[in-house]
Protein backbone atom coordinates (compact mmCIF):
# COMPACT_ATOMS: atom_id res chain seq x y z
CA UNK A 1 -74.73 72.07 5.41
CA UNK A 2 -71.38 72.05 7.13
CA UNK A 3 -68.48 73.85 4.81
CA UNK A 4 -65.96 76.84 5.18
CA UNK A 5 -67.39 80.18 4.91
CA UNK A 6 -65.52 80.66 1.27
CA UNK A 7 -67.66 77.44 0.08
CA UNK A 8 -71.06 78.67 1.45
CA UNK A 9 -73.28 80.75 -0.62
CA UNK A 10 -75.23 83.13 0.60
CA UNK A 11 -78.74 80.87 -0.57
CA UNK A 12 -77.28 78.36 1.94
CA UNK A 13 -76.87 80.42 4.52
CA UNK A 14 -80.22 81.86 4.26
CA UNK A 15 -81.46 78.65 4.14
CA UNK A 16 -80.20 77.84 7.59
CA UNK A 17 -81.25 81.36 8.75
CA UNK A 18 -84.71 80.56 7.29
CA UNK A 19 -85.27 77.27 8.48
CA UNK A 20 -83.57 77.73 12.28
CA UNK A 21 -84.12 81.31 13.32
CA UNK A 22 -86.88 82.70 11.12
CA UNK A 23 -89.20 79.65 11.51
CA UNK A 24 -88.85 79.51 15.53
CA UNK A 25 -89.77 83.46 15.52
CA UNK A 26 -92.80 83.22 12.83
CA UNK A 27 -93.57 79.93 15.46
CA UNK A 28 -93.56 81.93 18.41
CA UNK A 29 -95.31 85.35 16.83
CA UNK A 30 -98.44 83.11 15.25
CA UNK A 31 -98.51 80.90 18.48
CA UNK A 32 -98.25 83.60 21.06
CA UNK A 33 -101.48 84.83 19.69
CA UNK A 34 -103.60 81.65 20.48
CA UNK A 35 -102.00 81.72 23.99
CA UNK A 36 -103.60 83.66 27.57
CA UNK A 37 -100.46 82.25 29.04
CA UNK A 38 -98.07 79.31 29.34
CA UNK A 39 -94.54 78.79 28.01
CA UNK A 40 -92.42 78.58 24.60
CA UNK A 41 -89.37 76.39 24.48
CA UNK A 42 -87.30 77.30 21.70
CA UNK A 43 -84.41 74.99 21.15
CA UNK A 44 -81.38 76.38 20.80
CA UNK A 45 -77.57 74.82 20.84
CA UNK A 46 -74.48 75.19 22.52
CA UNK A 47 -73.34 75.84 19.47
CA UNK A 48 -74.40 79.41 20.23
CA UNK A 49 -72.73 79.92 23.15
CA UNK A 50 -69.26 77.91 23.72
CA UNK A 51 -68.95 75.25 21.01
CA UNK A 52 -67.66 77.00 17.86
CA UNK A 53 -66.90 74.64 14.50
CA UNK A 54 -65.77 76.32 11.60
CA UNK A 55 -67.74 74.77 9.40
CA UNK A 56 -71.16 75.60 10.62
CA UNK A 57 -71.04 79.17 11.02
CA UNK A 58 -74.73 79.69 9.35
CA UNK A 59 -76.12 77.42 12.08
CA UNK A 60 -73.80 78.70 15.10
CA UNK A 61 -75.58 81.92 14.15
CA UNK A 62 -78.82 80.71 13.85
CA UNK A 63 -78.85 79.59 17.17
CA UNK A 64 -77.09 83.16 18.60
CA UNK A 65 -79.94 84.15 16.79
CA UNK A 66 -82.74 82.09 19.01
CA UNK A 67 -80.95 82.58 21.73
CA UNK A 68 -81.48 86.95 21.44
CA UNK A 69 -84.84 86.05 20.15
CA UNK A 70 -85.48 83.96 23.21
CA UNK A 71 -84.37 86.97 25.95
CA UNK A 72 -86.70 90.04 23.67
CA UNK A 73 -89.61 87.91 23.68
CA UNK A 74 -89.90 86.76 27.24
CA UNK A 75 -89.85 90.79 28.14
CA UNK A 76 -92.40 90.95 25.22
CA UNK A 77 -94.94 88.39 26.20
CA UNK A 78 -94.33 88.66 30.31
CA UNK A 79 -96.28 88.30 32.06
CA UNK A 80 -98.67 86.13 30.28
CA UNK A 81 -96.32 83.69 28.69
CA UNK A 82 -92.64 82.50 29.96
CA UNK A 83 -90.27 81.95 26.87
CA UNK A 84 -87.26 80.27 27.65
CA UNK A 85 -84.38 77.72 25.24
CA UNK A 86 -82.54 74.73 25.79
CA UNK A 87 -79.17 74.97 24.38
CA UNK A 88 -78.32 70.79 24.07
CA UNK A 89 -74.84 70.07 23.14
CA UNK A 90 -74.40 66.42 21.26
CA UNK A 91 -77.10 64.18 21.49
CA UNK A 92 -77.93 60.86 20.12
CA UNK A 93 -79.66 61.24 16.70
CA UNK A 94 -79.61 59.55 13.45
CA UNK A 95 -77.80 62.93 12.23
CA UNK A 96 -74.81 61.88 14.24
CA UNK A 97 -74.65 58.31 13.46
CA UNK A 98 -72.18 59.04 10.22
CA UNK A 99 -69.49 61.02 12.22
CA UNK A 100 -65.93 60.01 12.12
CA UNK A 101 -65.18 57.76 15.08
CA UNK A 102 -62.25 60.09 15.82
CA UNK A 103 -64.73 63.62 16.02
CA UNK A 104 -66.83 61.11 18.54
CA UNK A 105 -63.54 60.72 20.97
CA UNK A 106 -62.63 63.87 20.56
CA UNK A 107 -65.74 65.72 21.56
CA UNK A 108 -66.42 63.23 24.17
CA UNK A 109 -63.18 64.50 26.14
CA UNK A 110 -64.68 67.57 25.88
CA UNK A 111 -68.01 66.21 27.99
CA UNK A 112 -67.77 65.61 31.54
CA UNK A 113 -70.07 62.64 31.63
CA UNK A 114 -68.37 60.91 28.34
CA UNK A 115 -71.23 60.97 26.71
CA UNK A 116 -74.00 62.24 24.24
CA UNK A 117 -77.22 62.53 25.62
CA UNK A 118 -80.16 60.71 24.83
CA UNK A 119 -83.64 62.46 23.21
CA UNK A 120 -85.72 62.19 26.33
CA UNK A 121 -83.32 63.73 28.57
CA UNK A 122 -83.66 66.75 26.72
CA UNK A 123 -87.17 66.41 26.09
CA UNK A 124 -87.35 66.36 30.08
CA UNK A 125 -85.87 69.66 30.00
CA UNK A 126 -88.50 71.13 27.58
CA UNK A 127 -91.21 69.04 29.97
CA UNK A 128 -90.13 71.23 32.62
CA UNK A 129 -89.79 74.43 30.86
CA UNK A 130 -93.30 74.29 29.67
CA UNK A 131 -94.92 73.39 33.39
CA UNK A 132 -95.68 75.23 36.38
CA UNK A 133 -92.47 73.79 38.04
CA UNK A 134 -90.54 76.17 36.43
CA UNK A 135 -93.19 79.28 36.52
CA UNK A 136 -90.59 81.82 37.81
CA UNK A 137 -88.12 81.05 34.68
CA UNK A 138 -88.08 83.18 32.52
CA UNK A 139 -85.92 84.61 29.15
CA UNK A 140 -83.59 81.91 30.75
CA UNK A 141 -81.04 79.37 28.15
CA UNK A 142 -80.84 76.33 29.83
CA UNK A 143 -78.37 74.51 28.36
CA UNK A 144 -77.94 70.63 29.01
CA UNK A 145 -74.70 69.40 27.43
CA UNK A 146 -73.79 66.59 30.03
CA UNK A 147 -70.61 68.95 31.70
CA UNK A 148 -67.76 70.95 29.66
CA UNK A 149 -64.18 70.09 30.34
C-alpha cells in the first residue's frame, strides 16, 4: 500500500513485512526440510538495492529483507541446496497497468532498454537459478531490470 511513512500504520507495515519477508523465510525453512538438495529462488526487487520511492518504504524493506535472508541461508543450507534472488525492476503486470502515463516515461528513461520486462523473461531467470546450469551460484541477487541509466 504505497503512502508516506506519516500515513502508514504500523498494521500496514507489518502486513507487508508479513506477507513479503516473513512468508518467503517460513517458505524456505518448511521447504528446505523436504529437500536433499536443489535450489530456492526467492524473488526479490530492485527496490532493495538502487530504486528507492518514498512511498513504499514497508516493501523497499521487505525486499532488503529477502535479500539478507537470501545471503544467511545459502551459507545455512550449502552445500545441499543453492539459494539465490532475482531482484526484477518494472515488469509488465496487471499491477502496473493503472500508473500515470507520466511515472511510465519517467522510469523508462531510467531503463536502458526503454522498457519493462515481460513475465517470462524473468521467469527464465528463476528457470536458470533452479537448474544445474547455474550449480556454482550461490547466495547470489541476480537482478534483471533491463539496464540502469
Amino acid at each position: 500500500i504505497d503512502s508516506i511513512i506519516e500515513d502508514k500504520t504500523k498494521e500496514s507495515f507489518r502486513r507487508t513485512l508479513d506477507v513479503n519477508l516473513i512468508g518467503t523465510f517460513l517458505v524456505c525453512k518448511y521447504a528446505s526440510k523436504y529437500m536433499d538438495n536443489g535450489a530456492i529462488v526467492n524473488i526479490s526487487s530492485t527496490n532493495s538495492i538502487n530504486s528507492y520511492y518514498p512511498f513504499s518504504a514497508d516493501y523497499d524493506a521487505s525486499k532488503a529483507g529477502i535479500n539478507v535472508l537470501t545471503k544467511n541461508l545459502a551459507v545455512e543450507f550449502a552445500p545441499k541446496i543453492r539459494v539465490n534472488a532475482v531482484a526484477p525492476g518494472w515488469v509488465n503486470t496487471e499491477m502496473n497497468e493503472t500508473l500515470d502515463e507520466e511515472f511510465i516515461n519517467k522510469e523508462l528513461d531510467k531503463i536502458t532498454l526503454k522498457r519493462f520486462a515481460n513475465p517470462s523473461e524473468i521467469a527464465k531467470v528463476v528457470y536458470f537459478l533452479s537448474s544445474e546450469d547455474s550449480s556454482y551460484i550461490n547466495g547470489e541477487i541476480i537482478v534483471v531490470d533491463g539496464g540502469r541509466n
